[in-house]
PDB file of N, CA and C in Angstrom:
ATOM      1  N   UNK A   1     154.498 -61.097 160.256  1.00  0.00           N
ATOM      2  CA  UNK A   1     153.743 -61.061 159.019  1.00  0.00           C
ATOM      3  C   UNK A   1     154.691 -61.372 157.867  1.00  0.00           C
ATOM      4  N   UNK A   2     153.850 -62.620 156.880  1.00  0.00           N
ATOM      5  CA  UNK A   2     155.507 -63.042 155.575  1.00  0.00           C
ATOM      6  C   UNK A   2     155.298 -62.059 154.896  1.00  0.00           C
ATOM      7  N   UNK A   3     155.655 -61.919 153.862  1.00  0.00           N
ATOM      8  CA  UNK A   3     156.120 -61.166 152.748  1.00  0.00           C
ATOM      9  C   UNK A   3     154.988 -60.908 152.143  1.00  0.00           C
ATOM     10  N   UNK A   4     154.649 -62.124 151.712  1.00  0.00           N
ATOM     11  CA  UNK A   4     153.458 -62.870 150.712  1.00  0.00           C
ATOM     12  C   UNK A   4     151.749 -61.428 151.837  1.00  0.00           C
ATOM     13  N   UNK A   5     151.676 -62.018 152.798  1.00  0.00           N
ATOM     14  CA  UNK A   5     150.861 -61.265 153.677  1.00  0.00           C
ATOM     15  C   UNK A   5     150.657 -59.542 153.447  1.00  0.00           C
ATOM     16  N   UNK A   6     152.016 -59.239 153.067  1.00  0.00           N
ATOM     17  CA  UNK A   6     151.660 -57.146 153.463  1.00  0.00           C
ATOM     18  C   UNK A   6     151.587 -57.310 151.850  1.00  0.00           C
ATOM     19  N   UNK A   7     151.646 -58.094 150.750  1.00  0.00           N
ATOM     20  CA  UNK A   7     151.322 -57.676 149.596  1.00  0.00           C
ATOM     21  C   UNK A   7     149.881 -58.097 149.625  1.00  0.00           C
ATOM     22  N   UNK A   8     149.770 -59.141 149.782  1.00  0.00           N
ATOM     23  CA  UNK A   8     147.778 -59.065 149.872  1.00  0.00           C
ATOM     24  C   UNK A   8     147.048 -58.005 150.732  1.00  0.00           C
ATOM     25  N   UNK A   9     147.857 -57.986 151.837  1.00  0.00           N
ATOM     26  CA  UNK A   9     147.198 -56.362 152.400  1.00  0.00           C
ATOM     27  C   UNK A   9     146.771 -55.210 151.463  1.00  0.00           C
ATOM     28  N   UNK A  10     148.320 -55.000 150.909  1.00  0.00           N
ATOM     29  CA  UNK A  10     148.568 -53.577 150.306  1.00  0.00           C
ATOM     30  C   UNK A  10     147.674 -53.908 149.285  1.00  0.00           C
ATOM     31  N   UNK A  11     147.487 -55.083 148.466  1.00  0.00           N
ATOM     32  CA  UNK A  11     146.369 -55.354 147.060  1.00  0.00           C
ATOM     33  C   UNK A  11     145.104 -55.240 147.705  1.00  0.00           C
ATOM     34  N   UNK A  12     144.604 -55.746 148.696  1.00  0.00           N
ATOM     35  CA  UNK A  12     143.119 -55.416 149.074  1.00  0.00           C
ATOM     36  C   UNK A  12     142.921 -53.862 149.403  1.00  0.00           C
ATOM     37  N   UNK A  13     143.687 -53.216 150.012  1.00  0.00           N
ATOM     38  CA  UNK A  13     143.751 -51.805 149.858  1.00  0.00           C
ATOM     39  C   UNK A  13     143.832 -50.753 148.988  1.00  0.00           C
ATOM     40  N   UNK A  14     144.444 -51.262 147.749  1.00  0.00           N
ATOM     41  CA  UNK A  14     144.577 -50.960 146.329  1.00  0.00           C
ATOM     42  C   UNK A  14     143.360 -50.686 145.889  1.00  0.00           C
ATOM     43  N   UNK A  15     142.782 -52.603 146.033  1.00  0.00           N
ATOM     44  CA  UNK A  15     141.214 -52.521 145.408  1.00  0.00           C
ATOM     45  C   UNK A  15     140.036 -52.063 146.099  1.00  0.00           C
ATOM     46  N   UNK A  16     140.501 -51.575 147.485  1.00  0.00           N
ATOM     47  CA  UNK A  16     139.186 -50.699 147.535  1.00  0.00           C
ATOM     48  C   UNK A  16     139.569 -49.163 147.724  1.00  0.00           C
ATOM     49  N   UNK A  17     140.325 -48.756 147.411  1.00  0.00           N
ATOM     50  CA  UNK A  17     140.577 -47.429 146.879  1.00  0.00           C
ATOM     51  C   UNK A  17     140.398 -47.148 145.226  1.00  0.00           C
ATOM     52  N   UNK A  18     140.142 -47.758 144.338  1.00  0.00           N
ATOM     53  CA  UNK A  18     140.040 -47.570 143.058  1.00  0.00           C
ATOM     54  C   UNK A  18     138.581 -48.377 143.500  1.00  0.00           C
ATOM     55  N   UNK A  19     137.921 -48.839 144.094  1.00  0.00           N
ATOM     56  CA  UNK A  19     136.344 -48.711 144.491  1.00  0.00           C
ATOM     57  C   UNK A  19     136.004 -47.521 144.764  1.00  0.00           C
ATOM     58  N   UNK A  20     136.816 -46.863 145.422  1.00  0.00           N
ATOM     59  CA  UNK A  20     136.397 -45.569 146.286  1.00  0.00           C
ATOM     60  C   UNK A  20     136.243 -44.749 145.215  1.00  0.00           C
ATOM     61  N   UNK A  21     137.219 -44.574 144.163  1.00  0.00           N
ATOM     62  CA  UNK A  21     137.476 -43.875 143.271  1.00  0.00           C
ATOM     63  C   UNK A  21     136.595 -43.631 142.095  1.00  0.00           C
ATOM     64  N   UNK A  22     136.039 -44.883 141.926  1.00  0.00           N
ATOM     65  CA  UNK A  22     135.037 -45.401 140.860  1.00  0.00           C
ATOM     66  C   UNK A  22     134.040 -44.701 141.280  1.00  0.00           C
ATOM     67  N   UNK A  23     133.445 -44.675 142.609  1.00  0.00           N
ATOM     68  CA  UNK A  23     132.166 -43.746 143.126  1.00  0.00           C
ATOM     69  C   UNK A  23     131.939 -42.744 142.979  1.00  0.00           C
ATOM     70  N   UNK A  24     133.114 -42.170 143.644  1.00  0.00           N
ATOM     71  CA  UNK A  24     133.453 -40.525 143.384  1.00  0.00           C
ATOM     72  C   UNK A  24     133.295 -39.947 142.168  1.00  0.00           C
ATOM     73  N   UNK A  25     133.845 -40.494 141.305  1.00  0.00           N
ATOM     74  CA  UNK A  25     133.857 -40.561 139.265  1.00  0.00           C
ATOM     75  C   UNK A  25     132.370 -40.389 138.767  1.00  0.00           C
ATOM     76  N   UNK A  26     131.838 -41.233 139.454  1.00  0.00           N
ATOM     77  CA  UNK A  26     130.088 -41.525 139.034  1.00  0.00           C
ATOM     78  C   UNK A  26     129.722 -40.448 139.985  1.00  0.00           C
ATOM     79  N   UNK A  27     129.911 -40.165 140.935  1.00  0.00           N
ATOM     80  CA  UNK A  27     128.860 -39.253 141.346  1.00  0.00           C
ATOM     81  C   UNK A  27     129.700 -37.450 141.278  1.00  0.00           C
ATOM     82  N   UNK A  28     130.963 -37.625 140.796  1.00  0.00           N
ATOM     83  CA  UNK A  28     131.048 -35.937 139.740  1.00  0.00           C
ATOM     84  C   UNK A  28     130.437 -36.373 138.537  1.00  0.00           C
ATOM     85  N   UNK A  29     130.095 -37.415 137.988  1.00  0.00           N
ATOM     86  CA  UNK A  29     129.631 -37.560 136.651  1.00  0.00           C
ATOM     87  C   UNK A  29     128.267 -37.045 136.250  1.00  0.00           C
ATOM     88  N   UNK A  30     127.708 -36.879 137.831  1.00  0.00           N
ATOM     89  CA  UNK A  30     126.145 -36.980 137.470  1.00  0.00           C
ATOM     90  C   UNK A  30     125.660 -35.559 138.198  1.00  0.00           C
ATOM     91  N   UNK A  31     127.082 -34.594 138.437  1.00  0.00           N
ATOM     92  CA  UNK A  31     126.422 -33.486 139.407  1.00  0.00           C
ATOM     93  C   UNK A  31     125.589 -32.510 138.791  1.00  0.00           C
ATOM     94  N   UNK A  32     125.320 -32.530 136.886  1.00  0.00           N
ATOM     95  CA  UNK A  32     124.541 -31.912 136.603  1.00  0.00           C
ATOM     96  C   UNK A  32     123.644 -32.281 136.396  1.00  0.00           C
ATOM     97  N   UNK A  33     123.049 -33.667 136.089  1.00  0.00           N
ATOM     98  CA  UNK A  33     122.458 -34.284 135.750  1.00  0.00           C
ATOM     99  C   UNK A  33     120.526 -34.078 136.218  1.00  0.00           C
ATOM    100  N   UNK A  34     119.790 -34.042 135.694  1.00  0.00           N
ATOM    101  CA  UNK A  34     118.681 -34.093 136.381  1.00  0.00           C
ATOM    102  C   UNK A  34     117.723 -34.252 136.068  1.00  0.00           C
ATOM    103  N   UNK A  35     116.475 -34.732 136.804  1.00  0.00           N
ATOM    104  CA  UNK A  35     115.067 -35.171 136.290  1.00  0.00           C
ATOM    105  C   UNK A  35     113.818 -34.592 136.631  1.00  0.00           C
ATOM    106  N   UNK A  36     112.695 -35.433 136.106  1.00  0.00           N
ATOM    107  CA  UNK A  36     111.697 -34.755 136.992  1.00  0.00           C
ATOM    108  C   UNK A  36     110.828 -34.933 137.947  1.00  0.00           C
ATOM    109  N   UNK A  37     111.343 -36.121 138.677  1.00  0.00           N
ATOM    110  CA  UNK A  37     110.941 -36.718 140.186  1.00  0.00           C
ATOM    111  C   UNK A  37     112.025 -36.742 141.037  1.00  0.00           C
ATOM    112  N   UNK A  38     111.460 -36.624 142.292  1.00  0.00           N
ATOM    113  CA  UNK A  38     112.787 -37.410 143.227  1.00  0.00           C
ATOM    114  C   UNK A  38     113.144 -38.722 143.311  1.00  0.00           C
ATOM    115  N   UNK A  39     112.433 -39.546 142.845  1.00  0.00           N
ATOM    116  CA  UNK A  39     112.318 -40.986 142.782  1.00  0.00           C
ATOM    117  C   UNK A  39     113.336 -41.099 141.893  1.00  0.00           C
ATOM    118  N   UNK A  40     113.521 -40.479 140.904  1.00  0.00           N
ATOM    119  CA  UNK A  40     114.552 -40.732 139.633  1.00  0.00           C
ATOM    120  C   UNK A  40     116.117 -39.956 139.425  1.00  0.00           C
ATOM    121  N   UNK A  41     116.343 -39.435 140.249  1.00  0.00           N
ATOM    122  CA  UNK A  41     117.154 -38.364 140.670  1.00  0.00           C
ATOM    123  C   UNK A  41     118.079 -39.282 141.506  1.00  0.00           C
ATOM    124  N   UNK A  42     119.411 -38.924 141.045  1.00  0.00           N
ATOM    125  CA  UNK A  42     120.831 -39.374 141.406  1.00  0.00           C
ATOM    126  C   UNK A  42     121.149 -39.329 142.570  1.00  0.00           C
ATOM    127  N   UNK A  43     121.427 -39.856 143.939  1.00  0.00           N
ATOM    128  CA  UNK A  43     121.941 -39.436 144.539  1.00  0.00           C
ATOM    129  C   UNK A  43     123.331 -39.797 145.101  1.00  0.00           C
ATOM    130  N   UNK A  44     124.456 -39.194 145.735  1.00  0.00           N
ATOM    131  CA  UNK A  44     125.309 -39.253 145.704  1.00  0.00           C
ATOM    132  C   UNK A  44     125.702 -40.582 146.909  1.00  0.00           C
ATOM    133  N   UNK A  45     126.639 -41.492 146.509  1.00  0.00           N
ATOM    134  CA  UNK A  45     127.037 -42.684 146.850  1.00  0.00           C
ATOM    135  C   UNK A  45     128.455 -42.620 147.297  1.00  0.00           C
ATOM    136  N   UNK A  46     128.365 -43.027 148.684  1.00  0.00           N
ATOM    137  CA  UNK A  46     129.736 -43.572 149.575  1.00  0.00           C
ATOM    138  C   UNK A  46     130.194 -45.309 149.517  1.00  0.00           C
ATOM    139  N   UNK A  47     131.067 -45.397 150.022  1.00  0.00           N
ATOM    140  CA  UNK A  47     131.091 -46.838 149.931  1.00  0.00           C
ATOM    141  C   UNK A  47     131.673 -46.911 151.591  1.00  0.00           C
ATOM    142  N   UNK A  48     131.120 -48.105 152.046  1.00  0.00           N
ATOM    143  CA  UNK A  48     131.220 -48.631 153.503  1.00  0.00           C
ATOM    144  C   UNK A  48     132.388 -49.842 153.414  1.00  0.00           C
ATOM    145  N   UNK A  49     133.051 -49.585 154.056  1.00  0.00           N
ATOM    146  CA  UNK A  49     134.450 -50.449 154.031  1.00  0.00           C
ATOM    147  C   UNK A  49     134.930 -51.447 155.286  1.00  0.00           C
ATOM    148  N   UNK A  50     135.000 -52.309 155.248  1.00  0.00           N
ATOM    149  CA  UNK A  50     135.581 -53.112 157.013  1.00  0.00           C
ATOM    150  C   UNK A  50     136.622 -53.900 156.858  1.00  0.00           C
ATOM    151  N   UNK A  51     137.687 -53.729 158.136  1.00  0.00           N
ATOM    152  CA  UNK A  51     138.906 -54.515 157.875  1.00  0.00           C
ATOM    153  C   UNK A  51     138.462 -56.004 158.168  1.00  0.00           C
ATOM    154  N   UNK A  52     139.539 -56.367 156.918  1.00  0.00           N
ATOM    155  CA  UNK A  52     138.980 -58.289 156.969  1.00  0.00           C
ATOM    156  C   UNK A  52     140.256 -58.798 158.462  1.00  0.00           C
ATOM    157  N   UNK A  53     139.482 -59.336 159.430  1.00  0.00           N
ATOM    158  CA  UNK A  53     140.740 -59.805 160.186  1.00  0.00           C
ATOM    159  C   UNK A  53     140.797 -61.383 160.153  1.00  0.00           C
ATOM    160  N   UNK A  54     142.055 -61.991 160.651  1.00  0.00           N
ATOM    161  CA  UNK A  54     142.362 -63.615 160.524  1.00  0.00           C
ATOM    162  C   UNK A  54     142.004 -64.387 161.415  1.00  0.00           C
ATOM    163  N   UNK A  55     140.516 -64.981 160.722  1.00  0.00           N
ATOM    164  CA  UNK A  55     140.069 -65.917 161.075  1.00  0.00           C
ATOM    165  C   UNK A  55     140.630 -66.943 162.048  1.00  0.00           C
ATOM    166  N   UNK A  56     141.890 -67.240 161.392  1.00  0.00           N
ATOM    167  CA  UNK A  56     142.291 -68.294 162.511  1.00  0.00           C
ATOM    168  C   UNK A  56     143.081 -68.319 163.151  1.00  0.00           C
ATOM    169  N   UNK A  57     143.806 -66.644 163.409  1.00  0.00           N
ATOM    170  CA  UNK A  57     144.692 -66.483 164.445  1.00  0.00           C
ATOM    171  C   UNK A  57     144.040 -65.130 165.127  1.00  0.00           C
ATOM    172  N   UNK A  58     143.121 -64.943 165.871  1.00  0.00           N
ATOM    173  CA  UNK A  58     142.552 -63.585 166.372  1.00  0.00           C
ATOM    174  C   UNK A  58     143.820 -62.485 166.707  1.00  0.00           C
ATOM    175  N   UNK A  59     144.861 -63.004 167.297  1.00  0.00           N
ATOM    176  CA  UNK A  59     145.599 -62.261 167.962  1.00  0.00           C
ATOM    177  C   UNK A  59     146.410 -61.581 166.785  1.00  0.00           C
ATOM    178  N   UNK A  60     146.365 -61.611 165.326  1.00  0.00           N
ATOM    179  CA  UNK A  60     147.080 -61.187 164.349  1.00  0.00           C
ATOM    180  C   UNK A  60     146.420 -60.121 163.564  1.00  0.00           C
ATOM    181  N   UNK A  61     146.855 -59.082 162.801  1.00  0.00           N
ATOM    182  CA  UNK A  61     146.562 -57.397 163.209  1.00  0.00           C
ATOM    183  C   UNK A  61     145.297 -57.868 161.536  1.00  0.00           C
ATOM    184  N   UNK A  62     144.531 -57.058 161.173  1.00  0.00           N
ATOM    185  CA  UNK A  62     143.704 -57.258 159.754  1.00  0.00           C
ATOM    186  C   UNK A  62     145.008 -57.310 158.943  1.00  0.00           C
ATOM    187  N   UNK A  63     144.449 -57.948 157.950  1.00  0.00           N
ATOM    188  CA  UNK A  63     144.908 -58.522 156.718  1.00  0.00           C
ATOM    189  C   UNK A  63     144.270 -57.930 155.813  1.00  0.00           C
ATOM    190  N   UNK A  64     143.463 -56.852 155.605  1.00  0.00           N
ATOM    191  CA  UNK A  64     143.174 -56.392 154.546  1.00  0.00           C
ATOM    192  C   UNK A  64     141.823 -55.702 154.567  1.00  0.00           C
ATOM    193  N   UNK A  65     141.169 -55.186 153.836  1.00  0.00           N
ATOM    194  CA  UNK A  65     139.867 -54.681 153.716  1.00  0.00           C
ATOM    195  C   UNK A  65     139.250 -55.157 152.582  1.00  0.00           C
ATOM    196  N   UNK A  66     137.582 -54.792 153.071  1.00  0.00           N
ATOM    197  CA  UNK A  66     136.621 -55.579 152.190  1.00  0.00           C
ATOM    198  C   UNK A  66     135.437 -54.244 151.991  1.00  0.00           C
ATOM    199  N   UNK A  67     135.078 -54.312 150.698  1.00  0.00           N
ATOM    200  CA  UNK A  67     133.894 -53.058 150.567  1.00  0.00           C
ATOM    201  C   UNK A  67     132.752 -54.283 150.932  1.00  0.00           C
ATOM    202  N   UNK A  68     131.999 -53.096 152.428  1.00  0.00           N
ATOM    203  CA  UNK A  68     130.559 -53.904 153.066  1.00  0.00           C
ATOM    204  C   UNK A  68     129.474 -53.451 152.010  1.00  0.00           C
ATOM    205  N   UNK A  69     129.648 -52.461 151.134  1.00  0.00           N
ATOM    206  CA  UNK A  69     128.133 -51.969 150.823  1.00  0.00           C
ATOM    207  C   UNK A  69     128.372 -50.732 150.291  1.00  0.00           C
ATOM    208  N   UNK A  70     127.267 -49.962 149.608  1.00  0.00           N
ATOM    209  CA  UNK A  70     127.787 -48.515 149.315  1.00  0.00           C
ATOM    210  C   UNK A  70     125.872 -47.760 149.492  1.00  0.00           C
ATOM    211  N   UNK A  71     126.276 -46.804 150.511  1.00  0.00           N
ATOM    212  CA  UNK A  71     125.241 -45.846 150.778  1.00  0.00           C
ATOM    213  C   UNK A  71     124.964 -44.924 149.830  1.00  0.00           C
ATOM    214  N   UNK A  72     123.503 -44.718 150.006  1.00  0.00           N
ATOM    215  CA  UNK A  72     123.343 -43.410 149.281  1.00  0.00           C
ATOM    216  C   UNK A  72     122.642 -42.713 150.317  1.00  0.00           C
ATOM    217  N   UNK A  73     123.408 -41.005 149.968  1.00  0.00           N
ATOM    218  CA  UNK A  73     123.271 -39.974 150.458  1.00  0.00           C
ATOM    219  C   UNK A  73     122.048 -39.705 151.216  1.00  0.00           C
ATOM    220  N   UNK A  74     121.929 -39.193 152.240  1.00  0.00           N
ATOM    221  CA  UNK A  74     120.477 -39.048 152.573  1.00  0.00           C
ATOM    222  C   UNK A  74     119.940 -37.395 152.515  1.00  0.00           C
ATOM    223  N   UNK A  75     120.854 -36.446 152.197  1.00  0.00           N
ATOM    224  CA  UNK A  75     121.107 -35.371 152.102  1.00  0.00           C
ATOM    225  C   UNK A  75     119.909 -34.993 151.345  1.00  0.00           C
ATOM    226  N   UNK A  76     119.377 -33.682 151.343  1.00  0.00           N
ATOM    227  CA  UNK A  76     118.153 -33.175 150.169  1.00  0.00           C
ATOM    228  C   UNK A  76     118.529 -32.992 148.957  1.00  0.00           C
ATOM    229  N   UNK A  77     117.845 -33.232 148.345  1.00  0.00           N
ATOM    230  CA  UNK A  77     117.874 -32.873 146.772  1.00  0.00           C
ATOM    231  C   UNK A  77     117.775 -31.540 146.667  1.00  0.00           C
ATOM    232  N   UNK A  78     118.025 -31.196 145.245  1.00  0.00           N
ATOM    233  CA  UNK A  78     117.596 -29.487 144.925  1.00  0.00           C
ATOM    234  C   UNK A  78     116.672 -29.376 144.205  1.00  0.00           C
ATOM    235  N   UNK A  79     115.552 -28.911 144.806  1.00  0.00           N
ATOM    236  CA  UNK A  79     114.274 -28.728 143.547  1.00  0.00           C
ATOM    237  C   UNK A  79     114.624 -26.971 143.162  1.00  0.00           C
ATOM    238  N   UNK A  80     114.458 -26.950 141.794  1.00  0.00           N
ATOM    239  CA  UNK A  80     114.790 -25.893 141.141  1.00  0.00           C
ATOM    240  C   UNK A  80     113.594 -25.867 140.162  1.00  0.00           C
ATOM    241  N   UNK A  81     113.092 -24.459 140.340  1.00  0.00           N
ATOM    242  CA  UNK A  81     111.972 -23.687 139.777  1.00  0.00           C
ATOM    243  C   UNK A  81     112.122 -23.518 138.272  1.00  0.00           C
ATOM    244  N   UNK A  82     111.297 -24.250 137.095  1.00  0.00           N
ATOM    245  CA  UNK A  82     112.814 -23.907 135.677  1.00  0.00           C
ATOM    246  C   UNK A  82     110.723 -24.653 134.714  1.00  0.00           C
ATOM    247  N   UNK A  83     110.550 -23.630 134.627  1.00  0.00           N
ATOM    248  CA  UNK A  83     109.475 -24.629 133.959  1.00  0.00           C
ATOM    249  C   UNK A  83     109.386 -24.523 132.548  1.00  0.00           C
ATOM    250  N   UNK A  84     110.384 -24.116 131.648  1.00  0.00           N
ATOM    251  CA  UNK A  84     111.297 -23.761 130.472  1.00  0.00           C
ATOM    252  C   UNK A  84     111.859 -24.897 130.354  1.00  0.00           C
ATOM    253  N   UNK A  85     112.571 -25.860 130.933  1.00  0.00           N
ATOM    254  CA  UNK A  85     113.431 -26.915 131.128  1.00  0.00           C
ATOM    255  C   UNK A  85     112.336 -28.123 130.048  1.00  0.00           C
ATOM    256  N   UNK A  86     113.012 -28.745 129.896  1.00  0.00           N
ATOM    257  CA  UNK A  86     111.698 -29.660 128.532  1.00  0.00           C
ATOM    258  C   UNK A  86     111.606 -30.813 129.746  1.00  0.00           C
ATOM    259  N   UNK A  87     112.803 -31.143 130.865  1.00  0.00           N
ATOM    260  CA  UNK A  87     112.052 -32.447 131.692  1.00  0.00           C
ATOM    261  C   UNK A  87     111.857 -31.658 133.078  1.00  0.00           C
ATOM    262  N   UNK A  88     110.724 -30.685 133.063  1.00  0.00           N
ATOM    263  CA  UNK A  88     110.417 -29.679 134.354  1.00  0.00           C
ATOM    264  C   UNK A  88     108.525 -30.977 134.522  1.00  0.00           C
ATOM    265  N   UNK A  89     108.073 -31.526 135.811  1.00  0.00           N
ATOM    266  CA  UNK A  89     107.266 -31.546 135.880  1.00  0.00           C
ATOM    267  C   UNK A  89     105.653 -30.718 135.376  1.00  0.00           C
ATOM    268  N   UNK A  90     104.858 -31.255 136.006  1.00  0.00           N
ATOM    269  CA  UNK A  90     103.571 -30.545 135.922  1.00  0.00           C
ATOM    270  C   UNK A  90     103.149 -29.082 136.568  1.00  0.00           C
ATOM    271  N   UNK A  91     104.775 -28.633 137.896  1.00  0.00           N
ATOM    272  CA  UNK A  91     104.336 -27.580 138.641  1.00  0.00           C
ATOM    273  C   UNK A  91     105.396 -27.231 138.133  1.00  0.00           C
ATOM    274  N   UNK A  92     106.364 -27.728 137.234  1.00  0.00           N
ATOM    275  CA  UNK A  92     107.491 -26.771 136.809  1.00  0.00           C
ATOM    276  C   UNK A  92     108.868 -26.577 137.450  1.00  0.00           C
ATOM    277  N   UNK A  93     108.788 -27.714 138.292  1.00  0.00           N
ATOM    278  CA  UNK A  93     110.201 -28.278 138.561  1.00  0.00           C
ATOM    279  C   UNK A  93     111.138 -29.004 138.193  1.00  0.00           C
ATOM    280  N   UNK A  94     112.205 -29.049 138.479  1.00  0.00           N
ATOM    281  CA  UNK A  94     112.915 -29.584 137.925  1.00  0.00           C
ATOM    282  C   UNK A  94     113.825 -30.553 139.586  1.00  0.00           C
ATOM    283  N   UNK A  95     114.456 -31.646 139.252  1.00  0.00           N
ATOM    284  CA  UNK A  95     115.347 -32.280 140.925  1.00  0.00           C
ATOM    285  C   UNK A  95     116.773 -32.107 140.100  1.00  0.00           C
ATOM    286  N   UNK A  96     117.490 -31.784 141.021  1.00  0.00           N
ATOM    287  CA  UNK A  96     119.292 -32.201 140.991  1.00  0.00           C
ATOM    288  C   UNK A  96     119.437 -32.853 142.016  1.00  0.00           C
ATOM    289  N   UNK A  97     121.001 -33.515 141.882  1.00  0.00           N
ATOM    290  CA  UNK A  97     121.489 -34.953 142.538  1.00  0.00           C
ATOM    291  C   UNK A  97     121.937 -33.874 143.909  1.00  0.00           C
ATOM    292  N   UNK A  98     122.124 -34.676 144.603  1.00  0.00           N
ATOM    293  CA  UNK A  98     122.451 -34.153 146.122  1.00  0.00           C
ATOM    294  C   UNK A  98     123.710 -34.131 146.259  1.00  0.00           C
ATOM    295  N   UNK A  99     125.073 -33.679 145.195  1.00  0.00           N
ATOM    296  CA  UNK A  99     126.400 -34.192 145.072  1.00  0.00           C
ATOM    297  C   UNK A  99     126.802 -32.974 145.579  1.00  0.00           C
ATOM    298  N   UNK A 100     127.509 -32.796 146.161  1.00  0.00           N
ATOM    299  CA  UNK A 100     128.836 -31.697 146.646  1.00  0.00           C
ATOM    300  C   UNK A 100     129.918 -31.445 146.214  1.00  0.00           C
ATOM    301  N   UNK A 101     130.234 -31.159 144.663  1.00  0.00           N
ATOM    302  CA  UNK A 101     131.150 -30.913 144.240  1.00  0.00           C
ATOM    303  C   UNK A 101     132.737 -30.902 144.449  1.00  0.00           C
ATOM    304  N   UNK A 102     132.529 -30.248 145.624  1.00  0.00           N
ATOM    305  CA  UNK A 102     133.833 -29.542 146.534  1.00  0.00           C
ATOM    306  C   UNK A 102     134.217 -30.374 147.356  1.00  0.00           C
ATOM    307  N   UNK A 103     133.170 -31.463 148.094  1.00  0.00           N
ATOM    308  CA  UNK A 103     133.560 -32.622 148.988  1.00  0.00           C
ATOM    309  C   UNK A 103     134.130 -34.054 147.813  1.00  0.00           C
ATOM    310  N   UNK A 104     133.406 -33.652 146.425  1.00  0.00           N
ATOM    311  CA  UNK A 104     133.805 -34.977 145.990  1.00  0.00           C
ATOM    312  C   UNK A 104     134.958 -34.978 145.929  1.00  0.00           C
ATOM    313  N   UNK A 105     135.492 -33.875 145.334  1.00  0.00           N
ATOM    314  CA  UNK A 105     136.806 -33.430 144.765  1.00  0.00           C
ATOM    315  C   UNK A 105     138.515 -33.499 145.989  1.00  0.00           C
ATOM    316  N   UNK A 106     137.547 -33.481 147.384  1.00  0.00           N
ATOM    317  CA  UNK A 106     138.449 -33.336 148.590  1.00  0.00           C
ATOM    318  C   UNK A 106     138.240 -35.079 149.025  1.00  0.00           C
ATOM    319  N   UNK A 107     137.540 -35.780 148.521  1.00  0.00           N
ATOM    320  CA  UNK A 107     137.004 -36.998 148.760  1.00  0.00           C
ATOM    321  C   UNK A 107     138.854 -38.043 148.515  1.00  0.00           C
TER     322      UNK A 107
END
């Protein structure tokens, strides 16, 4: 592997770790955040990652990574009983984002 090679590695790895990072950011950003549907309600976002390998030498190790996509959470929401809240529905609920605080933070 030249020279030129483990620095494009190490830069595609760079840039999808400050992808990774960017997610995480947005979804502590939004852990209080909340509405009054589930339809409209935040949920917390991963990003799906795959090593790019060389096309035109198979037998040579990845060269780098590529963000495939970024999931959202499939985890439940929190409906919270709050009919005081000024954006509480018609039965007096309220949704929070499905974020895990403690995992983002260990993320």
């Amino acid at each position: 592997m030249s020279m030129f090679k483990i620095f494009d590695t190490a830069a595609s790895g760079m840039s999808a770790q400050s992808l990774r990072l960017n997610l995480v950011a947005s979804n502590m950003a939004n852990v209080d955040s909340v509405s009054s549907s589930m339809e409209q309600t935040y949920r917390a976002r991963q990003p799906v990652f795959s090593a790019l390998l060389n096309q035109f030498d198979p037998s040579d190790t990845a060269i780098g990574v590529q963000m495939k996509g970024v999931i959202e959470s499939q985890a439940p929401l929190v409906k919270e009983y709050a009919p005081e809240h000024s954006l509480a529905n018609a039965e007096g609920y309220i949704f929070r984002p499905n974020v895990n605080m403690v995992e983002e933070m260990a993320n």
